[in-house]
PDBML (XML) file of the C-alpha atoms, coordinates in Angstrom:
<?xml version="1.0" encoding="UTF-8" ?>
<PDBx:datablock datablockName="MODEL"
   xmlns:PDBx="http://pdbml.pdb.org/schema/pdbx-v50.xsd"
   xmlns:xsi="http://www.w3.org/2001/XMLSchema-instance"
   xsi:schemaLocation="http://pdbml.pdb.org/schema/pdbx-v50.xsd pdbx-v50.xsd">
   <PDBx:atom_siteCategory>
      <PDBx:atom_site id="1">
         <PDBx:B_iso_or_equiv>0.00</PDBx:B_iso_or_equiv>
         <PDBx:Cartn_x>0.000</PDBx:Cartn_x>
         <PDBx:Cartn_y>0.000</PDBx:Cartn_y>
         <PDBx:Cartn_z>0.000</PDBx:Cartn_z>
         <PDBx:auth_asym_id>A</PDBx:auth_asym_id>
         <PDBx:auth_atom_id>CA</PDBx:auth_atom_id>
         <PDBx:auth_comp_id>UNK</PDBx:auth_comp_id>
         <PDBx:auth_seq_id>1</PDBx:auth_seq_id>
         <PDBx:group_PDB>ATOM</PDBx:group_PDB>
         <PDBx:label_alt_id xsi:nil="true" />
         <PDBx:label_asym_id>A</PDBx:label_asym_id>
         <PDBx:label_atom_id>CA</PDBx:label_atom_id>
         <PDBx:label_comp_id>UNK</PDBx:label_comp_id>
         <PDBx:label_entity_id>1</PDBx:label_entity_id>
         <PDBx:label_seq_id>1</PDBx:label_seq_id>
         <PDBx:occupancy>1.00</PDBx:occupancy>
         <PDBx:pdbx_PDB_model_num>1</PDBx:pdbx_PDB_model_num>
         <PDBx:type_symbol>C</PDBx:type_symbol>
      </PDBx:atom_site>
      <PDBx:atom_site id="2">
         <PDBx:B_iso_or_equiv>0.00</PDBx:B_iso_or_equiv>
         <PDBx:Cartn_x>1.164</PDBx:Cartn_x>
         <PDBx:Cartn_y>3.661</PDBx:Cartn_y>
         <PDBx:Cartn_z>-0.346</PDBx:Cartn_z>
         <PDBx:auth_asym_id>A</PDBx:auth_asym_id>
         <PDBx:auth_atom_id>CA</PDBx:auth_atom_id>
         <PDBx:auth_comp_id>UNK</PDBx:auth_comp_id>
         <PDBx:auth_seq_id>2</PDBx:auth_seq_id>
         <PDBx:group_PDB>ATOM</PDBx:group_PDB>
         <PDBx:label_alt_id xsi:nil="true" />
         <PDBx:label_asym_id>A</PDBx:label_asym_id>
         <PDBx:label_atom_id>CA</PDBx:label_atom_id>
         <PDBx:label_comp_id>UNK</PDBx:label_comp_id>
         <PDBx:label_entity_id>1</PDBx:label_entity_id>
         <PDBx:label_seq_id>2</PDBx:label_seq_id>
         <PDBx:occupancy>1.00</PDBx:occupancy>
         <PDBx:pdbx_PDB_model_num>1</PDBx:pdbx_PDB_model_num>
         <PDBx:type_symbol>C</PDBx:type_symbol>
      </PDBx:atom_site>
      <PDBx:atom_site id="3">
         <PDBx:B_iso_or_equiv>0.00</PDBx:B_iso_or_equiv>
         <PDBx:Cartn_x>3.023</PDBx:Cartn_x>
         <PDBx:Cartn_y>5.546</PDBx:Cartn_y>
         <PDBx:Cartn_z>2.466</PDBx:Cartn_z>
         <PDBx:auth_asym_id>A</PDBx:auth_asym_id>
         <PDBx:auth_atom_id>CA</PDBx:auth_atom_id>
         <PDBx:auth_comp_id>UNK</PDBx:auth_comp_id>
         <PDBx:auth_seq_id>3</PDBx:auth_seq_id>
         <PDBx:group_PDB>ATOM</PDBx:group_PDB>
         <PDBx:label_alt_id xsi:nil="true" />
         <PDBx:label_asym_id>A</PDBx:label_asym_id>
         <PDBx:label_atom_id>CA</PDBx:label_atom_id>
         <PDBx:label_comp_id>UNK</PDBx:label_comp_id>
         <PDBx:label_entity_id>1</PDBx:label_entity_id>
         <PDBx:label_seq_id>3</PDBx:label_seq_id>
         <PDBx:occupancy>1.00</PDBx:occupancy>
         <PDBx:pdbx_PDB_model_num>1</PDBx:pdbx_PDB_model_num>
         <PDBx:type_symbol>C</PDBx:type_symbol>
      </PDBx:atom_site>
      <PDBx:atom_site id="4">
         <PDBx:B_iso_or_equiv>0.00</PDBx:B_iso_or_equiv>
         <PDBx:Cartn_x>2.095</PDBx:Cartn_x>
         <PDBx:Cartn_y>8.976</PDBx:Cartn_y>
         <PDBx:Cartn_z>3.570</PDBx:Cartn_z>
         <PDBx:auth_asym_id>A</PDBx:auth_asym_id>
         <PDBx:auth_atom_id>CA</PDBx:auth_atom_id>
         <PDBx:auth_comp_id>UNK</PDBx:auth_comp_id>
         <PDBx:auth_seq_id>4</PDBx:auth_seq_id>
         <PDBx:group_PDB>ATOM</PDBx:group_PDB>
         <PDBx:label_alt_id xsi:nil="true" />
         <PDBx:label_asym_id>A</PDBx:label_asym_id>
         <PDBx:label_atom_id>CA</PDBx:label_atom_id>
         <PDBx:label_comp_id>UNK</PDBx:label_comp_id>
         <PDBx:label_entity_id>1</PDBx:label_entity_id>
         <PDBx:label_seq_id>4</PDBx:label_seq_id>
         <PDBx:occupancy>1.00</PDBx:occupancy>
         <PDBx:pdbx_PDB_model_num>1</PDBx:pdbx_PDB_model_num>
         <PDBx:type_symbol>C</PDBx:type_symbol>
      </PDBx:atom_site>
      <PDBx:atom_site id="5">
         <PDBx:B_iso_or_equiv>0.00</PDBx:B_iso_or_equiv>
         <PDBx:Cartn_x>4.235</PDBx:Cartn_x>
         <PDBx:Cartn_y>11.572</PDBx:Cartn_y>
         <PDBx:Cartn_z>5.155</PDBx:Cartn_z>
         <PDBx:auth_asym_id>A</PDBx:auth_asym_id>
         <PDBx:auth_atom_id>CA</PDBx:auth_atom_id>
         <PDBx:auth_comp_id>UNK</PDBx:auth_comp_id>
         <PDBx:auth_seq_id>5</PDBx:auth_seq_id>
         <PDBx:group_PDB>ATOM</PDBx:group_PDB>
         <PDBx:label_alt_id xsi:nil="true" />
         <PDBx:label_asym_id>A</PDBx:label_asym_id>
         <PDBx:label_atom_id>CA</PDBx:label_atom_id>
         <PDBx:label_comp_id>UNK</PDBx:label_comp_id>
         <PDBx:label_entity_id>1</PDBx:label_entity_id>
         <PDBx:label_seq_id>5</PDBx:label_seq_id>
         <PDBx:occupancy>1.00</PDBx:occupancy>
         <PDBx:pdbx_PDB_model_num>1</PDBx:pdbx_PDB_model_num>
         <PDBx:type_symbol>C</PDBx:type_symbol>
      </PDBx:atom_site>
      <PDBx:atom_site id="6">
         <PDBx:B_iso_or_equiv>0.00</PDBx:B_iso_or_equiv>
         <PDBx:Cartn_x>2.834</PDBx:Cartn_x>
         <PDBx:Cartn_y>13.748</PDBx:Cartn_y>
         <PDBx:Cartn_z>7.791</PDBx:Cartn_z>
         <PDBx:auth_asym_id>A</PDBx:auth_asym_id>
         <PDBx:auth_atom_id>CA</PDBx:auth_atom_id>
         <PDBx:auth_comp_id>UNK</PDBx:auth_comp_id>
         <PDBx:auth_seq_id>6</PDBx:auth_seq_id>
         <PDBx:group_PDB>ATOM</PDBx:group_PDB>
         <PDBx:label_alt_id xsi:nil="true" />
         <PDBx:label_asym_id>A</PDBx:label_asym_id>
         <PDBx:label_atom_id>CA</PDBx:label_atom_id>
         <PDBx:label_comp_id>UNK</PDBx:label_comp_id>
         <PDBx:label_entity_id>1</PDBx:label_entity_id>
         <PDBx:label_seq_id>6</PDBx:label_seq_id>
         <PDBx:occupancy>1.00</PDBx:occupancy>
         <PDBx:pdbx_PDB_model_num>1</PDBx:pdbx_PDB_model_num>
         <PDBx:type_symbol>C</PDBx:type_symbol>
      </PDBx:atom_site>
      <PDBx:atom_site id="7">
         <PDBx:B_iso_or_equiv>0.00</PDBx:B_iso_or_equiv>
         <PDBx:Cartn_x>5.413</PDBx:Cartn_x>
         <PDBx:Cartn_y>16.321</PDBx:Cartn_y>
         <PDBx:Cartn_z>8.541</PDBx:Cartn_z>
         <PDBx:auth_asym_id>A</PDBx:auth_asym_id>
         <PDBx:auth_atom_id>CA</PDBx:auth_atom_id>
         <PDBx:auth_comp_id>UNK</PDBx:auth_comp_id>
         <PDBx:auth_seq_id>7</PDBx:auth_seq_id>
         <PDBx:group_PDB>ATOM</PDBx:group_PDB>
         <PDBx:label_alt_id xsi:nil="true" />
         <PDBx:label_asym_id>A</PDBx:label_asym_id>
         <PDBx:label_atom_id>CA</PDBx:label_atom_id>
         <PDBx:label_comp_id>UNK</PDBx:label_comp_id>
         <PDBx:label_entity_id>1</PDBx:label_entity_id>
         <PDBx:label_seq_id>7</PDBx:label_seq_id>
         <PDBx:occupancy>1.00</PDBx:occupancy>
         <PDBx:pdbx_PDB_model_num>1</PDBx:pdbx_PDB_model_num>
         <PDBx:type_symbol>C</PDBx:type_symbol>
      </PDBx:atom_site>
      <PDBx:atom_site id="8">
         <PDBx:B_iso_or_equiv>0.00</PDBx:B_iso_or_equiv>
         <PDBx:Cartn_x>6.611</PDBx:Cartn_x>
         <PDBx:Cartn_y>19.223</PDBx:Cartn_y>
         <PDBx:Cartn_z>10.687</PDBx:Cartn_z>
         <PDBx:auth_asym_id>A</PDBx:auth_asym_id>
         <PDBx:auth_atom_id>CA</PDBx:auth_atom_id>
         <PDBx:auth_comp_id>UNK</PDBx:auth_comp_id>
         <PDBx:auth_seq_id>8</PDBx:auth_seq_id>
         <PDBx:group_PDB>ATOM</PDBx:group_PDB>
         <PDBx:label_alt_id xsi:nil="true" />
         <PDBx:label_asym_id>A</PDBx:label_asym_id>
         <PDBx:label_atom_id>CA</PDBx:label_atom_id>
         <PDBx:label_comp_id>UNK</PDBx:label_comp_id>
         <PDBx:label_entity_id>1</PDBx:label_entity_id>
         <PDBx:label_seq_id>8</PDBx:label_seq_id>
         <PDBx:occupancy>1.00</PDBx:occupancy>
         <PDBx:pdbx_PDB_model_num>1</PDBx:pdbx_PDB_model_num>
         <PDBx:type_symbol>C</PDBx:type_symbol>
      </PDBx:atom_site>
      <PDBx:atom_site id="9">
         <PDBx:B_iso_or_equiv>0.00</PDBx:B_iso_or_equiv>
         <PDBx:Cartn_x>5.561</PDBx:Cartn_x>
         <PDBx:Cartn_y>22.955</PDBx:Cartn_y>
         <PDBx:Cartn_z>9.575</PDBx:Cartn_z>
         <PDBx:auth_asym_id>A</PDBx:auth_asym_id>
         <PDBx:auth_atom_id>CA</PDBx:auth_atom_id>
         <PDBx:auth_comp_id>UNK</PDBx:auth_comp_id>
         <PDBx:auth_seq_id>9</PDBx:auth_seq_id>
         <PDBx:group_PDB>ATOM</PDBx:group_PDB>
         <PDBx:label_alt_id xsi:nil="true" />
         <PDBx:label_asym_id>A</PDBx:label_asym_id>
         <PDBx:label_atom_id>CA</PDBx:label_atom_id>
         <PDBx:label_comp_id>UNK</PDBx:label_comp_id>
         <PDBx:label_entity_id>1</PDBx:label_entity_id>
         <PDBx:label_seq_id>9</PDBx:label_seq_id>
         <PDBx:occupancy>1.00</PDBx:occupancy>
         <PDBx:pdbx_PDB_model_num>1</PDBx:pdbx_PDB_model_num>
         <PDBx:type_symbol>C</PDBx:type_symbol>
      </PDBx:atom_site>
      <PDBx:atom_site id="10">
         <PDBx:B_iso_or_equiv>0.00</PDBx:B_iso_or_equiv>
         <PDBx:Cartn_x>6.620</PDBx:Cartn_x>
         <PDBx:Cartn_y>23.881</PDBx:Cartn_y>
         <PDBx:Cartn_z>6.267</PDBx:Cartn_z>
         <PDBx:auth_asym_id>A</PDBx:auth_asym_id>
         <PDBx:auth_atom_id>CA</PDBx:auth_atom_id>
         <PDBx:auth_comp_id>UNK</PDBx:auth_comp_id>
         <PDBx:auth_seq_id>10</PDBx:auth_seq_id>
         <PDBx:group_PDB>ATOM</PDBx:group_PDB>
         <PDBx:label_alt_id xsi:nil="true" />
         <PDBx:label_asym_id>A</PDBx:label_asym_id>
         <PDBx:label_atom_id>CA</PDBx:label_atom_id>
         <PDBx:label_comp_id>UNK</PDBx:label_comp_id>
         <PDBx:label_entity_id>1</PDBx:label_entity_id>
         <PDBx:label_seq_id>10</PDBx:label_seq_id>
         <PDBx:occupancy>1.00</PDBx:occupancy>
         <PDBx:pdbx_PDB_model_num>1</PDBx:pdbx_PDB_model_num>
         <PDBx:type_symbol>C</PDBx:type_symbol>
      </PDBx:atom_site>
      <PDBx:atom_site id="11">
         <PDBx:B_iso_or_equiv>0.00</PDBx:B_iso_or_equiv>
         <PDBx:Cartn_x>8.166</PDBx:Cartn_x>
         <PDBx:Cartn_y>21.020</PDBx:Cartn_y>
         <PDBx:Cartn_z>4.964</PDBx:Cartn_z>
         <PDBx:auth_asym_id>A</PDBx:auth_asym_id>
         <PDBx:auth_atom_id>CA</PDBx:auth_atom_id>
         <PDBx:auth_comp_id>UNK</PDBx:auth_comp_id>
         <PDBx:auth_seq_id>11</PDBx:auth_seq_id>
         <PDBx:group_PDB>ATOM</PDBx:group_PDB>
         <PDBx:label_alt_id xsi:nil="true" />
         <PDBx:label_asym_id>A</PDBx:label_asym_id>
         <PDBx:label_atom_id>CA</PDBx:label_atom_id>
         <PDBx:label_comp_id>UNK</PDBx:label_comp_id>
         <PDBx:label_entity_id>1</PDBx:label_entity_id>
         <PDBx:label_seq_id>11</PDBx:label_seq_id>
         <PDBx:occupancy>1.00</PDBx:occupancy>
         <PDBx:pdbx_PDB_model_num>1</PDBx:pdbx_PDB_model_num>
         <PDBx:type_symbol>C</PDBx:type_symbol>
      </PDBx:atom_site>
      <PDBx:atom_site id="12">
         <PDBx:B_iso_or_equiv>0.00</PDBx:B_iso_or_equiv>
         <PDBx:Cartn_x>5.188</PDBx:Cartn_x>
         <PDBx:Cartn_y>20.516</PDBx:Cartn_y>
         <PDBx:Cartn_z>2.293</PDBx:Cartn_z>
         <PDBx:auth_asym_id>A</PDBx:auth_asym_id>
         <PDBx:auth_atom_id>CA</PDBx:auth_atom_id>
         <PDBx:auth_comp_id>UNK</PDBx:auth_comp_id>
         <PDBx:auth_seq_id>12</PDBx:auth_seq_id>
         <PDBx:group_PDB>ATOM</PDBx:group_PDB>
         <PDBx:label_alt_id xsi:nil="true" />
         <PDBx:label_asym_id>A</PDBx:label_asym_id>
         <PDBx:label_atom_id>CA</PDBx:label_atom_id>
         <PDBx:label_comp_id>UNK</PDBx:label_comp_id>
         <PDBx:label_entity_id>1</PDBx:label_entity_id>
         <PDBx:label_seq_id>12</PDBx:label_seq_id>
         <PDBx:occupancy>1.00</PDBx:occupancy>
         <PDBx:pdbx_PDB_model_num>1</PDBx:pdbx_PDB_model_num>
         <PDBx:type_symbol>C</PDBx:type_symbol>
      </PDBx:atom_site>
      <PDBx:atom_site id="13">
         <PDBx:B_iso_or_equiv>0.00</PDBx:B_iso_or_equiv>
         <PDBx:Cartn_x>5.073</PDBx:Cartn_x>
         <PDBx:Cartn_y>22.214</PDBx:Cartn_y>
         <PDBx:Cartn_z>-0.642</PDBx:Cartn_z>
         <PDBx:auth_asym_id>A</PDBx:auth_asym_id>
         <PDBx:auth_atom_id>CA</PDBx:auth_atom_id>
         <PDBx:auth_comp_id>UNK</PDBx:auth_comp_id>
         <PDBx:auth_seq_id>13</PDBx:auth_seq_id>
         <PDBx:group_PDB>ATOM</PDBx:group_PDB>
         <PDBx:label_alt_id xsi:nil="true" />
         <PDBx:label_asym_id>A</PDBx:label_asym_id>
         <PDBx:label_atom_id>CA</PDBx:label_atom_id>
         <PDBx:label_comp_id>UNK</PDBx:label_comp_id>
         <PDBx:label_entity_id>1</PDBx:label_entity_id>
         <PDBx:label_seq_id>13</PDBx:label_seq_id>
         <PDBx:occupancy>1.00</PDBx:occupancy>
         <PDBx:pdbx_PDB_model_num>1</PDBx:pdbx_PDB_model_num>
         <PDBx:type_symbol>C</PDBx:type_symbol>
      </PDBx:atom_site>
      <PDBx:atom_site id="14">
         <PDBx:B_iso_or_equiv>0.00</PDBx:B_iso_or_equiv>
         <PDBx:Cartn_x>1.471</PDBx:Cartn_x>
         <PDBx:Cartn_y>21.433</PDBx:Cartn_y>
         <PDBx:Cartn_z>-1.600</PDBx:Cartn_z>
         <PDBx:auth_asym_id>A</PDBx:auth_asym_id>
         <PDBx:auth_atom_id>CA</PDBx:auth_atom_id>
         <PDBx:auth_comp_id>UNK</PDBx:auth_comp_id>
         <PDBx:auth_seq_id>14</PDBx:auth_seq_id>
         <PDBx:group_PDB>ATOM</PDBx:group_PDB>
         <PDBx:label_alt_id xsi:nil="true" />
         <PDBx:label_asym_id>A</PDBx:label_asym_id>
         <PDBx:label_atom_id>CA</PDBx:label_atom_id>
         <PDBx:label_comp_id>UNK</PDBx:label_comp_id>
         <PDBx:label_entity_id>1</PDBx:label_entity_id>
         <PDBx:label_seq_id>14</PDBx:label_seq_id>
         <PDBx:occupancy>1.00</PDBx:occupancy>
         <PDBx:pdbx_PDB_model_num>1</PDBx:pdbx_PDB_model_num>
         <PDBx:type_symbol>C</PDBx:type_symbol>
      </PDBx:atom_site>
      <PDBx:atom_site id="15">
         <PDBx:B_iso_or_equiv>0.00</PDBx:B_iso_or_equiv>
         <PDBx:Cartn_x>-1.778</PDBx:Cartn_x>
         <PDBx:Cartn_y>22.402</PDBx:Cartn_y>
         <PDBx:Cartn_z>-0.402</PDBx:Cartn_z>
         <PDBx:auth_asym_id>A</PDBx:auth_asym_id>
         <PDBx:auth_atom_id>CA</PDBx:auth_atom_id>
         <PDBx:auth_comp_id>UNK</PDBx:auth_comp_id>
         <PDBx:auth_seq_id>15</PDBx:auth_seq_id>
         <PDBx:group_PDB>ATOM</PDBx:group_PDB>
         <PDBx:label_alt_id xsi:nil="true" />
         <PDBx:label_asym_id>A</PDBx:label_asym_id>
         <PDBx:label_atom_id>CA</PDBx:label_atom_id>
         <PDBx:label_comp_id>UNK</PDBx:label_comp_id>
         <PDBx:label_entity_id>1</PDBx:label_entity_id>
         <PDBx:label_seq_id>15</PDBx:label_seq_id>
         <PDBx:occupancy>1.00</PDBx:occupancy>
         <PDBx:pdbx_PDB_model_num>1</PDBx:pdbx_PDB_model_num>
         <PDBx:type_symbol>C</PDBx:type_symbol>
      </PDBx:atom_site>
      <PDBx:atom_site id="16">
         <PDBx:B_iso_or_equiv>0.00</PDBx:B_iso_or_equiv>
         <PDBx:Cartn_x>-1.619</PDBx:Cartn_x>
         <PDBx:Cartn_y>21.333</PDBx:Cartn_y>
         <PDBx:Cartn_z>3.493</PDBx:Cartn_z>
         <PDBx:auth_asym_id>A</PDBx:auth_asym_id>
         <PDBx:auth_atom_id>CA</PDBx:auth_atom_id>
         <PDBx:auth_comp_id>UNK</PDBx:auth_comp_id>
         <PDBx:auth_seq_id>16</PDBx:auth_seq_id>
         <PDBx:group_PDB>ATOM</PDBx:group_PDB>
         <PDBx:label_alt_id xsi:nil="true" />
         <PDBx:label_asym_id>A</PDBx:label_asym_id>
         <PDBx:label_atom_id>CA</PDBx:label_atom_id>
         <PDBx:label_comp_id>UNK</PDBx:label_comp_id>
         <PDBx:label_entity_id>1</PDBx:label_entity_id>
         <PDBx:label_seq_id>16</PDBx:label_seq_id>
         <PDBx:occupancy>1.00</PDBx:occupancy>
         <PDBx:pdbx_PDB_model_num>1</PDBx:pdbx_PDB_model_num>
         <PDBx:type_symbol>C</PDBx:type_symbol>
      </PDBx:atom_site>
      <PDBx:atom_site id="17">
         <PDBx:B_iso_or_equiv>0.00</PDBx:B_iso_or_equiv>
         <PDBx:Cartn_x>-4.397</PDBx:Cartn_x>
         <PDBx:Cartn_y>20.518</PDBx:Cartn_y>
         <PDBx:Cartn_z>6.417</PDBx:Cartn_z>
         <PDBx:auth_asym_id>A</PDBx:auth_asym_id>
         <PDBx:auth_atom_id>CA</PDBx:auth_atom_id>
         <PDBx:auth_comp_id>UNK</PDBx:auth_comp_id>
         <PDBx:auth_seq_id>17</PDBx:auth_seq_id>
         <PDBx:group_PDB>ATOM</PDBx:group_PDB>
         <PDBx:label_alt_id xsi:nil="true" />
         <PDBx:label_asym_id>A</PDBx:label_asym_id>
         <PDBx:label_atom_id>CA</PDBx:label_atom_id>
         <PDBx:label_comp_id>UNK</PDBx:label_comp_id>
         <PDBx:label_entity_id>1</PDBx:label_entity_id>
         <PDBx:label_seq_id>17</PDBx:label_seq_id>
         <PDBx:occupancy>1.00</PDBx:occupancy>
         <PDBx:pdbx_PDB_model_num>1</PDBx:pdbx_PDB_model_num>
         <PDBx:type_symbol>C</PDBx:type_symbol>
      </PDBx:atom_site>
      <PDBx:atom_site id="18">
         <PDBx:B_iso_or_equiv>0.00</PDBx:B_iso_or_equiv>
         <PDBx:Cartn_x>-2.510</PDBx:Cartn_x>
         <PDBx:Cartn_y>21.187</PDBx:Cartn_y>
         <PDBx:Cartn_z>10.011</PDBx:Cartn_z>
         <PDBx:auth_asym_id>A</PDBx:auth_asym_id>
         <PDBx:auth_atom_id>CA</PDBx:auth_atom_id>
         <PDBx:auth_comp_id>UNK</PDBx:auth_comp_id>
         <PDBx:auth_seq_id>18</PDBx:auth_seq_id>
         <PDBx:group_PDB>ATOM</PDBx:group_PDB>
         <PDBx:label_alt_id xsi:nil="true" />
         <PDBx:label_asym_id>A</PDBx:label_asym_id>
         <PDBx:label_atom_id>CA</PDBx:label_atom_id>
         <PDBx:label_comp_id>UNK</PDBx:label_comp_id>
         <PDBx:label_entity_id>1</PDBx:label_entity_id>
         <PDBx:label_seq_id>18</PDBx:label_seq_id>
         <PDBx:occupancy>1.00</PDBx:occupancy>
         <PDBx:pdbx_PDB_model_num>1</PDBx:pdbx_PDB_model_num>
         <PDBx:type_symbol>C</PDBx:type_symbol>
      </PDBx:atom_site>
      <PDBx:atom_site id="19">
         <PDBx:B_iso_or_equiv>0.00</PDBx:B_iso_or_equiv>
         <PDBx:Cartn_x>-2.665</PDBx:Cartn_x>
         <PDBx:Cartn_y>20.566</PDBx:Cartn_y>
         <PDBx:Cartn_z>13.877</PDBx:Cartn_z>
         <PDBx:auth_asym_id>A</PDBx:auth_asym_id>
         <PDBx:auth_atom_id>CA</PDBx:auth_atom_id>
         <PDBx:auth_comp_id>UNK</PDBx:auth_comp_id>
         <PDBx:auth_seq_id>19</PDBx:auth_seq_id>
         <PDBx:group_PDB>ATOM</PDBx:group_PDB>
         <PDBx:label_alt_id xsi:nil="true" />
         <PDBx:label_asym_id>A</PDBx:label_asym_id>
         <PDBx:label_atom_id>CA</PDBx:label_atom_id>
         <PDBx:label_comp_id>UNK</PDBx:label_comp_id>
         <PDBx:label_entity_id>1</PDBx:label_entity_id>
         <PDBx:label_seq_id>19</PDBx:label_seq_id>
         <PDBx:occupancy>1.00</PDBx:occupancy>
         <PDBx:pdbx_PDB_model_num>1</PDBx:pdbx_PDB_model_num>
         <PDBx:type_symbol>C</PDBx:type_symbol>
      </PDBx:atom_site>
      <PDBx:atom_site id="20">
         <PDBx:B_iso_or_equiv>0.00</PDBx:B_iso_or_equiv>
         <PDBx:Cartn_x>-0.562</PDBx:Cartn_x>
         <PDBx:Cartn_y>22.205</PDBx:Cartn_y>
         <PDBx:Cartn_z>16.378</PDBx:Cartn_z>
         <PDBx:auth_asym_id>A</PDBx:auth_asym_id>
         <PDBx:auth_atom_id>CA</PDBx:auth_atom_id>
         <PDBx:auth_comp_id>UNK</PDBx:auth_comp_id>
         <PDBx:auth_seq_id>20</PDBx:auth_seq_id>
         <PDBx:group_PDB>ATOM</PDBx:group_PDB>
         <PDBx:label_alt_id xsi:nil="true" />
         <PDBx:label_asym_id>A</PDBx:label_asym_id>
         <PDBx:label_atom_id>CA</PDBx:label_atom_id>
         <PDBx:label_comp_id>UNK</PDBx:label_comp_id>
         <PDBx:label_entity_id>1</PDBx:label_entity_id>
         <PDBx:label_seq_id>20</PDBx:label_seq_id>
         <PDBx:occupancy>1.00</PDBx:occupancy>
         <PDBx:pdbx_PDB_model_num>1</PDBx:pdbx_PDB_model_num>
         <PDBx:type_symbol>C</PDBx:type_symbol>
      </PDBx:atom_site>
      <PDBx:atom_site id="21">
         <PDBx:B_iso_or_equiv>0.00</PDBx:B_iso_or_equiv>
         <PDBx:Cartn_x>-0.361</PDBx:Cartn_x>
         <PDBx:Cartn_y>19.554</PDBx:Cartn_y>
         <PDBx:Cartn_z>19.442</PDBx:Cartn_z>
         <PDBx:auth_asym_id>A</PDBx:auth_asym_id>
         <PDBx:auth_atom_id>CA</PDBx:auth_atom_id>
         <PDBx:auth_comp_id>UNK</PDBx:auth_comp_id>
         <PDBx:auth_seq_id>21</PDBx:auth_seq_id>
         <PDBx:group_PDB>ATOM</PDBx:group_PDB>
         <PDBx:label_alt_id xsi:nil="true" />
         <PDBx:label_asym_id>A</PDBx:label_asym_id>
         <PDBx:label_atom_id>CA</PDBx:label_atom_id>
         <PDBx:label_comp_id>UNK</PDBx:label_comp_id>
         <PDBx:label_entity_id>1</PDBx:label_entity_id>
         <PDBx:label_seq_id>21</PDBx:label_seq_id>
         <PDBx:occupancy>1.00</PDBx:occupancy>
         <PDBx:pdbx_PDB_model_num>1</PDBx:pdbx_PDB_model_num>
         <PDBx:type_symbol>C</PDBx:type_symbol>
      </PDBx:atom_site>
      <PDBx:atom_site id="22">
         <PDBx:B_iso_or_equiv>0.00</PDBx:B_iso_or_equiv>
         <PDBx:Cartn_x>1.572</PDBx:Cartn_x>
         <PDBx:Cartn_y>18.849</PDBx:Cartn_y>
         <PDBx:Cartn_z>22.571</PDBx:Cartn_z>
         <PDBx:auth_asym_id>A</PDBx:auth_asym_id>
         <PDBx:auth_atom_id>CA</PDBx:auth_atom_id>
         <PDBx:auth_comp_id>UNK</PDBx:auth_comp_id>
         <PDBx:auth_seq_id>22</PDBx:auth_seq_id>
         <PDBx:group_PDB>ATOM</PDBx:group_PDB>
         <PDBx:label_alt_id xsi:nil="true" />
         <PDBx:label_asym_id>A</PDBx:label_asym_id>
         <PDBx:label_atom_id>CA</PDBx:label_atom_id>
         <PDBx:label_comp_id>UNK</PDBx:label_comp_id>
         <PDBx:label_entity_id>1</PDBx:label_entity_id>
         <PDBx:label_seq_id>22</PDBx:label_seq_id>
         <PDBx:occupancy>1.00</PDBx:occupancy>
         <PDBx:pdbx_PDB_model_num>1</PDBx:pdbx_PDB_model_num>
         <PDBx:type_symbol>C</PDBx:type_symbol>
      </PDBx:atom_site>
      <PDBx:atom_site id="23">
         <PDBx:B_iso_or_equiv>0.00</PDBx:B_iso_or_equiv>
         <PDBx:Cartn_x>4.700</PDBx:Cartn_x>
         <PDBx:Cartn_y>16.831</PDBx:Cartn_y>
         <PDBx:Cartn_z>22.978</PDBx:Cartn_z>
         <PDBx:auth_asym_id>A</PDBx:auth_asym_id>
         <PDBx:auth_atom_id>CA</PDBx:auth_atom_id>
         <PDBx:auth_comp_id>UNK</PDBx:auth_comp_id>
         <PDBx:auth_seq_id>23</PDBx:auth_seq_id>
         <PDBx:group_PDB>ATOM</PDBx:group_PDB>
         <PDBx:label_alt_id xsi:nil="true" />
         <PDBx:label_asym_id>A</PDBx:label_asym_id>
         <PDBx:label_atom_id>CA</PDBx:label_atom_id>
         <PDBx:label_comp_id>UNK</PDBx:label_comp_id>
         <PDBx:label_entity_id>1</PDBx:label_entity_id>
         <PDBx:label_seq_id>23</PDBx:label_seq_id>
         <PDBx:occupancy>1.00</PDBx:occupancy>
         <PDBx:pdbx_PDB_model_num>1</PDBx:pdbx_PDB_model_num>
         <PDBx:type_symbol>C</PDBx:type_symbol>
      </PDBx:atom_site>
      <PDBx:atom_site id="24">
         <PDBx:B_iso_or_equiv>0.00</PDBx:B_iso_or_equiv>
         <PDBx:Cartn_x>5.914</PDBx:Cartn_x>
         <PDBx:Cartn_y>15.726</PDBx:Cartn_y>
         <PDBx:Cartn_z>26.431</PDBx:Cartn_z>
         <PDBx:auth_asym_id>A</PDBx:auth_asym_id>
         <PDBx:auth_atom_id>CA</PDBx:auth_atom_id>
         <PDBx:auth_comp_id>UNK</PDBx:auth_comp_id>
         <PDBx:auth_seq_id>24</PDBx:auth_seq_id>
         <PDBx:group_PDB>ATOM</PDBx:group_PDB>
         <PDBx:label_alt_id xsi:nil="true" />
         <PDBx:label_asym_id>A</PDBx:label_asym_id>
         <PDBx:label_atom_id>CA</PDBx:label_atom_id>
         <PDBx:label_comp_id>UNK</PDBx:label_comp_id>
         <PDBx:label_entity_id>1</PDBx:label_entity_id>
         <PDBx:label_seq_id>24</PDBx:label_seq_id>
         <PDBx:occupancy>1.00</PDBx:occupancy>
         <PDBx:pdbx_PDB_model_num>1</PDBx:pdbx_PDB_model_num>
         <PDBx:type_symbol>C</PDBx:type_symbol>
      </PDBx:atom_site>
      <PDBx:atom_site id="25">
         <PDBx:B_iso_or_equiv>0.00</PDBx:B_iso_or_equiv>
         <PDBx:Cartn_x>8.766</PDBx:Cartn_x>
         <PDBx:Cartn_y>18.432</PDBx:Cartn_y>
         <PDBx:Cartn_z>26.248</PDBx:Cartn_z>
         <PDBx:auth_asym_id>A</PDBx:auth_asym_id>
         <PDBx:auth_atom_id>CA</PDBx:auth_atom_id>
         <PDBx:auth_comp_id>UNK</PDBx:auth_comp_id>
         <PDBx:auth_seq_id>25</PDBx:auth_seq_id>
         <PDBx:group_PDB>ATOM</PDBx:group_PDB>
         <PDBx:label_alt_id xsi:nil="true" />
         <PDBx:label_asym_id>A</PDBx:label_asym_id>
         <PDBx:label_atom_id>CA</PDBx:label_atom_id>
         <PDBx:label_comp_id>UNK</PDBx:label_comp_id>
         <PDBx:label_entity_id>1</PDBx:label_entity_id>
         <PDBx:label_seq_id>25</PDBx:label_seq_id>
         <PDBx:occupancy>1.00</PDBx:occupancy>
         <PDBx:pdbx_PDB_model_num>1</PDBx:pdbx_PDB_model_num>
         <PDBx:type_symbol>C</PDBx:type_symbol>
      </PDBx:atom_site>
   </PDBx:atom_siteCategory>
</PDBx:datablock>
């Protein structure tokens, strides 16, 4: 099956959907 990237802020140079979340640091 295909592989999808989700990656860290502007590192895509399409059209993007985005989520700004919590990490434990």
């Amino acid at each position: 099956v295909g592989f999808v990237p989700v990656r860290k802020l502007g590192k895509l140079p399409a059209d993007i959907v985005s989520v700004e979340y919590e990490l434990e640091y």
